[in-house]
N, C-alpha and C. Protein backbone atom coordinates (compact mmCIF):
# COMPACT_ATOMS: atom_id res chain seq x y z
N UNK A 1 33.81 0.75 -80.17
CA UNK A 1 34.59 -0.35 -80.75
C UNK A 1 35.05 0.00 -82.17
N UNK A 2 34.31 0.27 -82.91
CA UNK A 2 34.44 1.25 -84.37
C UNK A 2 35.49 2.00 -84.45
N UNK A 3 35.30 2.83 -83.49
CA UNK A 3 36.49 4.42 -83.15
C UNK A 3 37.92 3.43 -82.93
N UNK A 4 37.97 2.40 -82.04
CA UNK A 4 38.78 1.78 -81.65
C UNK A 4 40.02 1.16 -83.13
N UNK A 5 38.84 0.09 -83.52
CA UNK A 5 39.74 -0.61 -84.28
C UNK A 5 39.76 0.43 -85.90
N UNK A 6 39.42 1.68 -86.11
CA UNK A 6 39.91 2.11 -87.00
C UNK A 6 40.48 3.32 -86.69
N UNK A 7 41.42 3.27 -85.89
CA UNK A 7 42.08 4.54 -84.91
C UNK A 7 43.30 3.60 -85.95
N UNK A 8 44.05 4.93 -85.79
CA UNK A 8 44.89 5.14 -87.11
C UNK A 8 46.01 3.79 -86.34
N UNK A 9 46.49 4.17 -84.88
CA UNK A 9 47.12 2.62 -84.76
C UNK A 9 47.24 1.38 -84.51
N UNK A 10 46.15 1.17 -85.17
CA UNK A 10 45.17 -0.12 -85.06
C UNK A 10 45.01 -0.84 -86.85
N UNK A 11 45.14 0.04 -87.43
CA UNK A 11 44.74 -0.20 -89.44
C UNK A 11 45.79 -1.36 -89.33
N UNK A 12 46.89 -1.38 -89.14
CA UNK A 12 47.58 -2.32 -89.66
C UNK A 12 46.79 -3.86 -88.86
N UNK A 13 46.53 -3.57 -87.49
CA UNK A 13 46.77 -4.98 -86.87
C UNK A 13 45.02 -5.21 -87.65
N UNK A 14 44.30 -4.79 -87.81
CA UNK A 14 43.26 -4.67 -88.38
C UNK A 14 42.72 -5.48 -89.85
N UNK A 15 43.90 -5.04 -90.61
CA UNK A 15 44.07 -5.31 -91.93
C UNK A 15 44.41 -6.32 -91.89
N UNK A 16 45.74 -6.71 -91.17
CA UNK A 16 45.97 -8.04 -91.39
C UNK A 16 45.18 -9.21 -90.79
N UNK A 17 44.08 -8.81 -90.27
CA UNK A 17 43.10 -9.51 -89.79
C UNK A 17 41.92 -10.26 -91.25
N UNK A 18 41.84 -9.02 -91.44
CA UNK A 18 41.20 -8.89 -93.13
C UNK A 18 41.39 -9.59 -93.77
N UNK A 19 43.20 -9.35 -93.78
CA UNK A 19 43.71 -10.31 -94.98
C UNK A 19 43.72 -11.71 -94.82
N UNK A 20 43.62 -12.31 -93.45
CA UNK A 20 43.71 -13.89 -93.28
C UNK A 20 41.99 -14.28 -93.59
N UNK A 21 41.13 -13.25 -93.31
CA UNK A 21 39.79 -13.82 -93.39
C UNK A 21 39.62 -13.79 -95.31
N UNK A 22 40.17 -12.96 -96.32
CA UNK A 22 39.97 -13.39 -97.56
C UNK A 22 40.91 -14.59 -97.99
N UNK A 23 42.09 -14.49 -97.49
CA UNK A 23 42.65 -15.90 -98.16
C UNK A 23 42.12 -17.27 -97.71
N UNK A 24 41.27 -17.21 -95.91
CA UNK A 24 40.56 -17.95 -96.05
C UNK A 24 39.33 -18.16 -96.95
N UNK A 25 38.93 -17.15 -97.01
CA UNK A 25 37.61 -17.51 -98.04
C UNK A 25 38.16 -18.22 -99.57
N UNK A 26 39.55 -17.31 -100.03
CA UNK A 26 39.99 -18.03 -101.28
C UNK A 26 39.95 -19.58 -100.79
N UNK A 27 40.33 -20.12 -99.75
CA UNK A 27 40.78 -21.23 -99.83
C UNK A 27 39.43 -22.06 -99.67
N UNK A 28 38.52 -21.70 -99.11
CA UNK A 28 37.01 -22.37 -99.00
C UNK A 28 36.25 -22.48 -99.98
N UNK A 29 36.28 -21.66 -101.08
CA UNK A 29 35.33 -21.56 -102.20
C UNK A 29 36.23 -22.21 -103.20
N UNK A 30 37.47 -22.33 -103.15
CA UNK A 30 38.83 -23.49 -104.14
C UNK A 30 38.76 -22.56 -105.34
N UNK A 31 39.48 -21.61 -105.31
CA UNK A 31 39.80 -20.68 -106.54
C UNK A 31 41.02 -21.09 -106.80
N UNK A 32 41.60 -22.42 -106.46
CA UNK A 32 42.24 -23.05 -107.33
C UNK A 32 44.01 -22.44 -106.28
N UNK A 33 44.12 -21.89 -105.71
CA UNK A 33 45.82 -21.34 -104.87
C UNK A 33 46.13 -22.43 -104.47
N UNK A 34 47.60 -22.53 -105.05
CA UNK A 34 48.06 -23.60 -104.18
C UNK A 34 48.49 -23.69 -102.71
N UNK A 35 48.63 -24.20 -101.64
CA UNK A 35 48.87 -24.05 -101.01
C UNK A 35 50.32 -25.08 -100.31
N UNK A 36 50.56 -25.49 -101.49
CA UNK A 36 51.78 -26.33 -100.91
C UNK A 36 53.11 -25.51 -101.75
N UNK A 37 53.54 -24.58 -101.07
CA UNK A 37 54.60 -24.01 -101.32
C UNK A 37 55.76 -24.93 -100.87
N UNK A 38 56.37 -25.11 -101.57
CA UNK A 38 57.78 -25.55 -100.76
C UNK A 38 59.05 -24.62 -100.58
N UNK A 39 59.18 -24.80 -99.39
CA UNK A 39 60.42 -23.80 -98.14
C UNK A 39 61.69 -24.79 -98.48
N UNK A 40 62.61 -23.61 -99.05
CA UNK A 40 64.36 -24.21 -98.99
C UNK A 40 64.32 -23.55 -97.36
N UNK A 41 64.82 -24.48 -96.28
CA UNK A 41 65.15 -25.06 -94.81
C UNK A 41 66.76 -25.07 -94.75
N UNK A 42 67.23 -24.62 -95.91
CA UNK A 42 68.88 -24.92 -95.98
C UNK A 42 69.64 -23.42 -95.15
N UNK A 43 68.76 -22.66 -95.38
CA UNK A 43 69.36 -21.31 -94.52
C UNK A 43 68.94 -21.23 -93.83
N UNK A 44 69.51 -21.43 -92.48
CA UNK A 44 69.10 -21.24 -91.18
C UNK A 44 67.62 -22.10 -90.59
N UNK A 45 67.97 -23.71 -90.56
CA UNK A 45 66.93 -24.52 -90.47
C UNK A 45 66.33 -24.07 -89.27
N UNK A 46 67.49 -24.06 -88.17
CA UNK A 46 66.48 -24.02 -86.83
C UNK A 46 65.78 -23.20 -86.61
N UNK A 47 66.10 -22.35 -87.17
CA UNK A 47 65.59 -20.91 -86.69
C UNK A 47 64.14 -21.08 -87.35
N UNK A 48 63.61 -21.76 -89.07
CA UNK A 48 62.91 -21.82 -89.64
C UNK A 48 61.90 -22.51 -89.01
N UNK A 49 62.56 -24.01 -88.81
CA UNK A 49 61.44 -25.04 -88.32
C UNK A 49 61.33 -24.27 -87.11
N UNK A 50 61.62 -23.21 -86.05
CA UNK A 50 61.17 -23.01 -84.88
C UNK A 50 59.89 -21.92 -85.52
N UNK A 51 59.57 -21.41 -86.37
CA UNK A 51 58.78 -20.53 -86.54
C UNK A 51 57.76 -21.24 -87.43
N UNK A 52 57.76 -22.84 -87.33
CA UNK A 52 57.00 -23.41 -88.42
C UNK A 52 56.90 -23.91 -89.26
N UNK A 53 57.94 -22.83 -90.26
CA UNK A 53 58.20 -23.33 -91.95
C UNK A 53 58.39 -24.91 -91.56
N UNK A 54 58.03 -25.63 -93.10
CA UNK A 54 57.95 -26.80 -93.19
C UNK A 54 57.26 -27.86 -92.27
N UNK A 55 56.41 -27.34 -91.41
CA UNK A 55 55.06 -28.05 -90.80
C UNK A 55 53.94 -28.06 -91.27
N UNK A 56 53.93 -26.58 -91.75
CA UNK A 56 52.48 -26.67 -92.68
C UNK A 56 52.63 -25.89 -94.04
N UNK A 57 51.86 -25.64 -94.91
CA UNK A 57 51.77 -25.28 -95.89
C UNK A 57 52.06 -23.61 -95.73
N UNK A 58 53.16 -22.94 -96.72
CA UNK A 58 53.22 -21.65 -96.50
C UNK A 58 51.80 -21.03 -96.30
N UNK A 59 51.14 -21.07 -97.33
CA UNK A 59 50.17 -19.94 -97.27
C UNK A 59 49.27 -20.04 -96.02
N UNK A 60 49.03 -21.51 -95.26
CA UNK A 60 48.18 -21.42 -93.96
C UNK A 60 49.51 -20.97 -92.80
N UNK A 61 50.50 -21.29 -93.49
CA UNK A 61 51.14 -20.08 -92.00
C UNK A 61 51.52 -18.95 -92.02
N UNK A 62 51.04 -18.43 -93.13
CA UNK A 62 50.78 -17.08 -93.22
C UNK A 62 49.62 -16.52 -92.44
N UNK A 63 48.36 -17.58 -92.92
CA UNK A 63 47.11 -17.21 -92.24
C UNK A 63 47.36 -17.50 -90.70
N UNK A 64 48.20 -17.83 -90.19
CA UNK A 64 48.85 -18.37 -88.74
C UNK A 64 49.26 -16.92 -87.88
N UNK A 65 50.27 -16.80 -89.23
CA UNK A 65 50.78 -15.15 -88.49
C UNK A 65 49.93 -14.49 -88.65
N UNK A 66 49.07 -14.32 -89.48
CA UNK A 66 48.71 -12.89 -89.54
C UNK A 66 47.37 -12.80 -88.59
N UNK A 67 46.54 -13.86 -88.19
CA UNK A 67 46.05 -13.91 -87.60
C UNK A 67 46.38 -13.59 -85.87
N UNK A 68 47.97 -14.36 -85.33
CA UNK A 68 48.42 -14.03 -83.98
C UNK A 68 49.02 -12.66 -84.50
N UNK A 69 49.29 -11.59 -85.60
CA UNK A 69 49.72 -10.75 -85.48
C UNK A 69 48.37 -9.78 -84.99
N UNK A 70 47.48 -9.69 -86.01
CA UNK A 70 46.79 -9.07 -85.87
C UNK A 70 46.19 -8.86 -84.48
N UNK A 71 45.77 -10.31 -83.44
CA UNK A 71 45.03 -10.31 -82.29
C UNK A 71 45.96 -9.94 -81.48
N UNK A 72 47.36 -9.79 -81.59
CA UNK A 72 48.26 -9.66 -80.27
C UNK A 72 48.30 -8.20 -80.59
N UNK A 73 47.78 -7.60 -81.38
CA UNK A 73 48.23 -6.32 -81.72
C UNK A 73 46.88 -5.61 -81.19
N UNK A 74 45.75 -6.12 -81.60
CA UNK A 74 44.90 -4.77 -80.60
C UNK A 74 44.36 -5.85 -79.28
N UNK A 75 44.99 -6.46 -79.29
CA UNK A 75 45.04 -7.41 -77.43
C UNK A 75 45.53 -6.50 -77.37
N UNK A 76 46.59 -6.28 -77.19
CA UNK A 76 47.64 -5.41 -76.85
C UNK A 76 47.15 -3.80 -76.69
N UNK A 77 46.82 -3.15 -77.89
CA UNK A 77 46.12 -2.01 -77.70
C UNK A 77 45.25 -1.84 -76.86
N UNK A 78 44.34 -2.81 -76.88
CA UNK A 78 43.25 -2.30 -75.98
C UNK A 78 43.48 -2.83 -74.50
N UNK A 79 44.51 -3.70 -73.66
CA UNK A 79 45.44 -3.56 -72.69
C UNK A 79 45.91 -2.01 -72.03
N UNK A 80 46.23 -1.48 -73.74
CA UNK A 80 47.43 0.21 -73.26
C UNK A 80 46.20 1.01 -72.98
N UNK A 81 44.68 0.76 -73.70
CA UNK A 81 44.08 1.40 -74.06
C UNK A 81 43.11 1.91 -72.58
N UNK A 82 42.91 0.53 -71.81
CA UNK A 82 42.32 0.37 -70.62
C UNK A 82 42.85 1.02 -69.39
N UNK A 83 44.18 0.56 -69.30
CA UNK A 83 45.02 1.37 -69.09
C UNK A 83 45.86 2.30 -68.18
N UNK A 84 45.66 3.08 -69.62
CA UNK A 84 46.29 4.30 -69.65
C UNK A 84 45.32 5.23 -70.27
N UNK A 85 44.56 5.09 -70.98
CA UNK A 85 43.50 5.73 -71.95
C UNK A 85 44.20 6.13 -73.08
N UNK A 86 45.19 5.34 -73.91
CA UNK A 86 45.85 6.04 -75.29
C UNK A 86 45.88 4.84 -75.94
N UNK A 87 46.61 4.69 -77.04
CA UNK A 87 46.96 3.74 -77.52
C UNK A 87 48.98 4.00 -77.96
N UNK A 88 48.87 2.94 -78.17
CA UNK A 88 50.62 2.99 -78.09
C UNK A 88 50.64 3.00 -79.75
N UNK A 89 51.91 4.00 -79.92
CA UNK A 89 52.64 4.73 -81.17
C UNK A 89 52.70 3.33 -82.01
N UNK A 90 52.21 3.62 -83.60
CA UNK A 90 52.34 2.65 -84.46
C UNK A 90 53.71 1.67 -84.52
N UNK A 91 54.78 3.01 -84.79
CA UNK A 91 55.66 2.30 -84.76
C UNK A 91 56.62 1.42 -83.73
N UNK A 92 56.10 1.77 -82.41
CA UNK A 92 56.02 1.00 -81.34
C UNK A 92 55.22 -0.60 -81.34
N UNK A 93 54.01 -0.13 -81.66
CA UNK A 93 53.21 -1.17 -81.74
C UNK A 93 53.47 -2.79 -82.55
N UNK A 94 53.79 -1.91 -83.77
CA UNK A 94 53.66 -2.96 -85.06
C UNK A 94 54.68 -4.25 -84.47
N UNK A 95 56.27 -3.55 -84.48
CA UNK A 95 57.83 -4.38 -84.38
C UNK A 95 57.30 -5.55 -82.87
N UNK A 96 56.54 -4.75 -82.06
CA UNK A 96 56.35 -5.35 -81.02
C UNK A 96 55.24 -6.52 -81.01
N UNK A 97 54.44 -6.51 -81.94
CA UNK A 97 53.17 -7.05 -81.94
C UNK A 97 54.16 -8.29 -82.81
N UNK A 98 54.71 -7.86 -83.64
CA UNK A 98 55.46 -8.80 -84.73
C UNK A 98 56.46 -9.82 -84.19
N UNK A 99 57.07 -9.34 -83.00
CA UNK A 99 57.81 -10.24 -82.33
C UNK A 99 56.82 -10.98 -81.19
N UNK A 100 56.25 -10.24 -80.74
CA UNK A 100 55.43 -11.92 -80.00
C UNK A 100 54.70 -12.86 -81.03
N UNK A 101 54.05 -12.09 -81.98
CA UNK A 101 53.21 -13.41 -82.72
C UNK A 101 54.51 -14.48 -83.67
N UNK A 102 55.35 -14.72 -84.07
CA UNK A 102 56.47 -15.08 -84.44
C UNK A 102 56.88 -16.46 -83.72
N UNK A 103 56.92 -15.97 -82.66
CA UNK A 103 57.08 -17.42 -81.61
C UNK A 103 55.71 -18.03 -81.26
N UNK A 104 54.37 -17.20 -81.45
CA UNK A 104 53.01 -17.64 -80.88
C UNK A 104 52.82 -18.42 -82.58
N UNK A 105 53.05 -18.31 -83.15
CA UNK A 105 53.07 -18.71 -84.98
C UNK A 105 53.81 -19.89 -84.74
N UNK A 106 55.14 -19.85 -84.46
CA UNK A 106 55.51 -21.41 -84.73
C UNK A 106 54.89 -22.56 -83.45
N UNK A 107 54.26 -22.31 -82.36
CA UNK A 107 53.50 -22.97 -81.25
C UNK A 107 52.42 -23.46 -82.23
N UNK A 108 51.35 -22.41 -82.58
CA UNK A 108 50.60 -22.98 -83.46
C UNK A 108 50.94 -24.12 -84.28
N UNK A 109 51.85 -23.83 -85.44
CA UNK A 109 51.99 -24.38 -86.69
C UNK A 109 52.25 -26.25 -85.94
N UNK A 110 52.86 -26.16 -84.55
CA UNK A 110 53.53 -27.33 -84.10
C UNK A 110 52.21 -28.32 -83.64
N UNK A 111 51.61 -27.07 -83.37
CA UNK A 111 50.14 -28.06 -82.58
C UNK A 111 49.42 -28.27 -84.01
N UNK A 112 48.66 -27.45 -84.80
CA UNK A 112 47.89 -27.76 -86.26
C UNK A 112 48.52 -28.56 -87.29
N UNK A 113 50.34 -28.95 -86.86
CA UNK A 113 50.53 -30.02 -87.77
C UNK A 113 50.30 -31.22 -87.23
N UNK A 114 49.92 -31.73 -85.96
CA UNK A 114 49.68 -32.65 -85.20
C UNK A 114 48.21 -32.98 -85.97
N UNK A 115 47.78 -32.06 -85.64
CA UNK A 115 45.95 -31.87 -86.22
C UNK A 115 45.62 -32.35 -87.62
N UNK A 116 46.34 -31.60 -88.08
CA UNK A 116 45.71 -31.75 -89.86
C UNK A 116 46.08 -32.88 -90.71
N UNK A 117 45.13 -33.27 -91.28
CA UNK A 117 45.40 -34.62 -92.03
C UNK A 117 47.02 -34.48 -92.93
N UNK A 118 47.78 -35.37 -92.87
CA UNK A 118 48.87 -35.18 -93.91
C UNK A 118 48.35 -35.60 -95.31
N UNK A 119 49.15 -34.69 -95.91
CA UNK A 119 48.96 -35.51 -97.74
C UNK A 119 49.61 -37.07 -97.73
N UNK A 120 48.97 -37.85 -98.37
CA UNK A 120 49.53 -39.01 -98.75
C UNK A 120 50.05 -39.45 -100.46
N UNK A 121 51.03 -39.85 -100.67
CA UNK A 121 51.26 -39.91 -102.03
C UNK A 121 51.42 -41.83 -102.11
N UNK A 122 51.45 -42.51 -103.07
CA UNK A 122 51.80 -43.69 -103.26
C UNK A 122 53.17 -43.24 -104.61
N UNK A 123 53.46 -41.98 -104.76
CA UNK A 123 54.30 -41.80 -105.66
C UNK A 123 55.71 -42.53 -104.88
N UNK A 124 56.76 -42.70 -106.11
CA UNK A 124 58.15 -43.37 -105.70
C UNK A 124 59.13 -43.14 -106.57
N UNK A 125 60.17 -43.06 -106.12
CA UNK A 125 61.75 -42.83 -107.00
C UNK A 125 61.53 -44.27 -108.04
N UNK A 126 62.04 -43.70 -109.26
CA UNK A 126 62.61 -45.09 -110.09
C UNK A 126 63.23 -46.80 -108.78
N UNK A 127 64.28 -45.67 -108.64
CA UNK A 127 65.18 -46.54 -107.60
C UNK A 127 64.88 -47.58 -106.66
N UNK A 128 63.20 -46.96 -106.31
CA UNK A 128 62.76 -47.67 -105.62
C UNK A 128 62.15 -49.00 -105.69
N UNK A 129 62.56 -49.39 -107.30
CA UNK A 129 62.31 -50.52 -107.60
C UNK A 129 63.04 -51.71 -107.42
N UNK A 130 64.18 -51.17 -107.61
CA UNK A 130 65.40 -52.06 -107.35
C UNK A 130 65.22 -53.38 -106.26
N UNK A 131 65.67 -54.32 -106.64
CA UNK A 131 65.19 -55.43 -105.19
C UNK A 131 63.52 -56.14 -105.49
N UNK A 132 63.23 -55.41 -106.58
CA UNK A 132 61.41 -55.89 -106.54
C UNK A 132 61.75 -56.70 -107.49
N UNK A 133 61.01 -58.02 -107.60
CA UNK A 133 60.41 -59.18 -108.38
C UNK A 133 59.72 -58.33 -109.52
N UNK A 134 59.97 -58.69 -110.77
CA UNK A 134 59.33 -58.30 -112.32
C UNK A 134 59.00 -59.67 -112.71
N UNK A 135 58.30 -59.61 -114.01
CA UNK A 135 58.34 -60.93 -115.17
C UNK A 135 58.43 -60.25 -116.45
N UNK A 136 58.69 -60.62 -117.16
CA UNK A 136 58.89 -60.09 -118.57
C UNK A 136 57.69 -60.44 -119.36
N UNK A 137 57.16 -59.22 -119.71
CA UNK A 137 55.41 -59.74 -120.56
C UNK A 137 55.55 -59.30 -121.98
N UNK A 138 56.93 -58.57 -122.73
CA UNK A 138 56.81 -58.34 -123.42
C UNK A 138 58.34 -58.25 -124.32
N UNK A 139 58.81 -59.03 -125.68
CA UNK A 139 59.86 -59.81 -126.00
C UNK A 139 60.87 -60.36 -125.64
N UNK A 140 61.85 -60.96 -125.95
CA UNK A 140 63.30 -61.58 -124.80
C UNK A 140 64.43 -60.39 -124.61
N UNK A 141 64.64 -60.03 -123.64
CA UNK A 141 65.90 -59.21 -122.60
C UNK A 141 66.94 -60.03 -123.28
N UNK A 142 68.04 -59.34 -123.78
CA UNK A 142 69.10 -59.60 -124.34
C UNK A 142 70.09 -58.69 -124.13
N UNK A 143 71.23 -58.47 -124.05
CA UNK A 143 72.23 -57.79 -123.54
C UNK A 143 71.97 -56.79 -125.15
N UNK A 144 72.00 -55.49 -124.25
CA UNK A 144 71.77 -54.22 -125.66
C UNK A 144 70.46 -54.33 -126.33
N UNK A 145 69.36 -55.52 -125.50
CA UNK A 145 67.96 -55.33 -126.16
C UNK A 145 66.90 -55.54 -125.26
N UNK A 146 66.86 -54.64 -124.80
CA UNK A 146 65.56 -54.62 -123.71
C UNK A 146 64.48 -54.90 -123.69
N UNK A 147 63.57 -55.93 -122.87
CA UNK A 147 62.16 -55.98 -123.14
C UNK A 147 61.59 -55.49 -122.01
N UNK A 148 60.47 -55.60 -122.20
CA UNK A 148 59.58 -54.98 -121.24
C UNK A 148 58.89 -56.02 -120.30
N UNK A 149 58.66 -55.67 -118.90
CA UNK A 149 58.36 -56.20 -117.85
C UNK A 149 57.63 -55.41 -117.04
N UNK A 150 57.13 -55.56 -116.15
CA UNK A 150 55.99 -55.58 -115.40
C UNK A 150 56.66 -55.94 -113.64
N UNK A 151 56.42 -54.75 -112.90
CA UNK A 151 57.00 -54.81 -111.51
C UNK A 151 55.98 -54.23 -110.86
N UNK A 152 56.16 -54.87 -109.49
CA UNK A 152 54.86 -53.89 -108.48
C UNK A 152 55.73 -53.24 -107.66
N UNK A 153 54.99 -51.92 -107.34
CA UNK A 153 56.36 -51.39 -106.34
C UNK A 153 55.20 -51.53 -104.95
N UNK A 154 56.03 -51.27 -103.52
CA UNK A 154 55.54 -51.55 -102.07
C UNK A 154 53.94 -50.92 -101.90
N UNK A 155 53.70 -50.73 -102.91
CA UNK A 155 52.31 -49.71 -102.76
C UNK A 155 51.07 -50.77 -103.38
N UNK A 156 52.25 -51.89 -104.25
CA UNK A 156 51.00 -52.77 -105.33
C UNK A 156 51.02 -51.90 -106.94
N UNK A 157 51.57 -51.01 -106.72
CA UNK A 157 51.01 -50.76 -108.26
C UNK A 157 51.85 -51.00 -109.15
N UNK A 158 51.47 -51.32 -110.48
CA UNK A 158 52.07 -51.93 -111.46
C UNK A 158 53.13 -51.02 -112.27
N UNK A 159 53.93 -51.67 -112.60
CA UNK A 159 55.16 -50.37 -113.37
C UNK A 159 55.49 -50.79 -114.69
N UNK A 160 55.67 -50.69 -115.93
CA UNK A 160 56.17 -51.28 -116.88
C UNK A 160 57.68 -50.43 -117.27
N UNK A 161 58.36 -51.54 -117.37
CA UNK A 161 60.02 -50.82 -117.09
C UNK A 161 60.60 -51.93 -118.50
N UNK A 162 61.81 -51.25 -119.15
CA UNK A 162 62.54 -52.15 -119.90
C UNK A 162 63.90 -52.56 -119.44
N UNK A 163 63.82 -53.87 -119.69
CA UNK A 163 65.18 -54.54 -118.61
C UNK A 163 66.13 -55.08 -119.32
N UNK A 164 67.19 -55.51 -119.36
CA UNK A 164 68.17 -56.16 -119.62
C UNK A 164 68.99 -57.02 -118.64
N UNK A 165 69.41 -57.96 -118.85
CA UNK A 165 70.41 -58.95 -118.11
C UNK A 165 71.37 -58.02 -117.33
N UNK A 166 71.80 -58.72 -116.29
CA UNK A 166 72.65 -58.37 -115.45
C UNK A 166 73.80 -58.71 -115.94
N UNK A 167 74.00 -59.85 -116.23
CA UNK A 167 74.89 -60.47 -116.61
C UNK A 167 74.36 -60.74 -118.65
N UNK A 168 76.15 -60.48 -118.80
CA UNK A 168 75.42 -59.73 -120.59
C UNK A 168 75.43 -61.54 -121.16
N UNK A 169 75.89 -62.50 -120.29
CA UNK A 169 75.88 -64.32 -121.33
C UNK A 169 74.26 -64.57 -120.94
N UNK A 170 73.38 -63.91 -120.43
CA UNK A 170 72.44 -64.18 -120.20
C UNK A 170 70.89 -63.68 -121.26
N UNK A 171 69.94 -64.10 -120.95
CA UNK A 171 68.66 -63.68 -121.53
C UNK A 171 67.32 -64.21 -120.96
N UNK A 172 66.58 -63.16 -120.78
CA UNK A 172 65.03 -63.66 -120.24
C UNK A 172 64.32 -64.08 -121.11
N UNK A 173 63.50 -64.92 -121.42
CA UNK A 173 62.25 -65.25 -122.01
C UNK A 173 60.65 -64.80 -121.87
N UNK A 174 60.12 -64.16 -122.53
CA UNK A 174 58.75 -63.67 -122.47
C UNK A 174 58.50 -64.75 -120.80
N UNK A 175 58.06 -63.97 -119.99
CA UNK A 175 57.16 -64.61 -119.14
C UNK A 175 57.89 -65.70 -118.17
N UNK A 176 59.33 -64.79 -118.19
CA UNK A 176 60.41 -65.53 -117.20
C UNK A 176 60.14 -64.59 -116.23
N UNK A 177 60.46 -64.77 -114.65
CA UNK A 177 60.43 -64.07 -113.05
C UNK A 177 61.98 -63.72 -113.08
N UNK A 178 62.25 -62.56 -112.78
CA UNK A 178 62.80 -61.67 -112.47
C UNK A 178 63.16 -61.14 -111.20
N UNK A 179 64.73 -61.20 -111.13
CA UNK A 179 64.83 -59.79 -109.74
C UNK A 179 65.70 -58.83 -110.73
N UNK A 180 64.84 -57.08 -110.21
CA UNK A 180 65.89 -56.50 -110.55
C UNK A 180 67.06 -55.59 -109.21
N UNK A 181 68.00 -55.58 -109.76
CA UNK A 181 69.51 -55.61 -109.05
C UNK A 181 69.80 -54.14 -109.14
N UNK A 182 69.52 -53.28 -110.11
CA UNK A 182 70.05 -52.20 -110.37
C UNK A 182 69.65 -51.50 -111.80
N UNK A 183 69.89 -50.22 -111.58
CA UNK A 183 69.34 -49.01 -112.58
C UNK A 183 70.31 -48.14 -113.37
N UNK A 184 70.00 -48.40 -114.74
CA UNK A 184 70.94 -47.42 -115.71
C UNK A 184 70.12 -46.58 -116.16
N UNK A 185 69.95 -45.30 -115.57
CA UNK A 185 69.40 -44.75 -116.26
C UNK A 185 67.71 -45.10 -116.88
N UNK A 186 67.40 -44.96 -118.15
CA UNK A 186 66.03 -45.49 -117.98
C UNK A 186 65.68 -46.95 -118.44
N UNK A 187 67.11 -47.76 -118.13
CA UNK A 187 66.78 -49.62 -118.41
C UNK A 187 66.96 -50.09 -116.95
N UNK A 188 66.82 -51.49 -116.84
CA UNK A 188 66.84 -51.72 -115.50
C UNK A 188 67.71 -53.05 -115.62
N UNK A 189 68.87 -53.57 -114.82
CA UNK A 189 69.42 -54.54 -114.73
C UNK A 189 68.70 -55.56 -113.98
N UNK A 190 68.44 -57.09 -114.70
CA UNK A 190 67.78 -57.97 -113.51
C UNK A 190 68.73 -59.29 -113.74
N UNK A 191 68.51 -60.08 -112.74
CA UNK A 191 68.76 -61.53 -113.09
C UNK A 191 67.41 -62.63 -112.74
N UNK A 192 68.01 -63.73 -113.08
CA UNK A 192 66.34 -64.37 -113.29
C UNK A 192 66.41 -64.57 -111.90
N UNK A 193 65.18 -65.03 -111.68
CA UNK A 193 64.52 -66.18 -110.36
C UNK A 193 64.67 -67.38 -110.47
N UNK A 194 65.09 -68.12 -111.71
CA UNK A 194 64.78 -69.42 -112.06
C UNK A 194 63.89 -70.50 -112.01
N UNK A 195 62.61 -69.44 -112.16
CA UNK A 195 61.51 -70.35 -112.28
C UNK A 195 60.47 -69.59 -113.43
N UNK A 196 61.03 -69.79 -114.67
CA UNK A 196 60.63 -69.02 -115.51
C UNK A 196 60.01 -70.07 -116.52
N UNK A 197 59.83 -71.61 -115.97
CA UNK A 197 59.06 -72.76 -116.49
C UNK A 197 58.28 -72.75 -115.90
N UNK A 198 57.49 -72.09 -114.91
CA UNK A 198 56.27 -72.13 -114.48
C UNK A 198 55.10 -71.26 -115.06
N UNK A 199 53.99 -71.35 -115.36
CA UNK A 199 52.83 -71.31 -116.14
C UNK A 199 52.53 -69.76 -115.69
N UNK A 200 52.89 -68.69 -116.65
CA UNK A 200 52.67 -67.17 -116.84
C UNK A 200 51.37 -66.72 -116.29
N UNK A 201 51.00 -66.16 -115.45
CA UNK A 201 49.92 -65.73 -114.93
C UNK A 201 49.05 -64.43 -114.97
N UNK A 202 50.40 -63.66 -115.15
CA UNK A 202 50.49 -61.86 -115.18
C UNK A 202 49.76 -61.58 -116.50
N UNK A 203 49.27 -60.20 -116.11
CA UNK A 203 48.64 -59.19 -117.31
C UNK A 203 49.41 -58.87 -118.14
């Protein structure tokens, strides 16, 4: 078995065996690699998402390929090896081993993204505020004088944003209800709710 897998055309499928078992270990002991590379999908999507990209994290589909490279490669050898009693020419071997694991790589990546927990973010665009209920907790909104308010975005969490009237004959009062309508940049356009005589509750 020895003689086998360090027979000169075997090192590569070998190595890259190697190499998926240390980047796993990097990734088990957390030496800190990121593993969320992000893939531009803009050149040649299909071809990409068929091999994976953007299902899982580059560096585990690396450990994807190199793992179906490596096993299809002395599968394979030791197939020629049984046989025929030789092993097949490196440079035979490698291109060939490289094109089956390629398509056996994106099968994987399709089934282990089913599997693996997704990341979850509660992060959100500015934009995404737009349409949300505010109150103003902090001086009066005046056309060209912004105060500060207090919005929850769909997640619950609290935002402090500076707003101004929608309409510039207008003005909020500390601890008036709010919709906002739209985004300039880093102020926010609202108009009231009209119930900004009811008893302030907010933080």
């Amino acid at each position: 078995m020895i003689e086998f897998l360090m027979a000169g055309e075997n090192v590569v499928f070998v190595s890259a065996l190697l190499l998926m078992v240390l980047i796993g270990l990097v990734q088990v002991i957390g030496l800190g690699v990121d593993t969320h590379i992000d893939a531009d999908l803009d050149s040649h999507p299909d071809l990409l998402s068929w091999l994976g990209v953007g299902r899982l994290p580059l560096l585990m589909l690396l450990v994807v390929f190199l793992t179906m490279f490596g096993s299809v490669g002395l599968i394979g050898q030791q197939a020629i090896h049984d046989s025929s009693g030789d092993l097949l020419a490196a440079w035979i071997a490698i291109p060939a081993a490289g094109l089956i694991a390629l398509p056996l790589t994106g099968f994987a990546a399709r089934i282990l993204a089913k599997i693996l927990p997704h990341d979850h973010t509660t992060a959100i665009d500015l934009d995404d505020l737009v349409g949300e209920a505010a109150r103003i907790v902090t001086g009066r909104a005046e056309q060209n004088s912004p105060a500060r308010a207090r919005v929850e975005d769909r997640h619950g969490q609290a935002h402090y944003v500076m707003v101004e009237p929608n309409n510039p004959a207008e003005s909020f009062a500390e601890g008036e209800a709010i919709l906002i309508v739209r985004r300039e940049g880093n102020i926010f356009r609202a108009i009231s709710r009209g119930d900004h005589r009811l008893p302030y509750l907010g933080a």
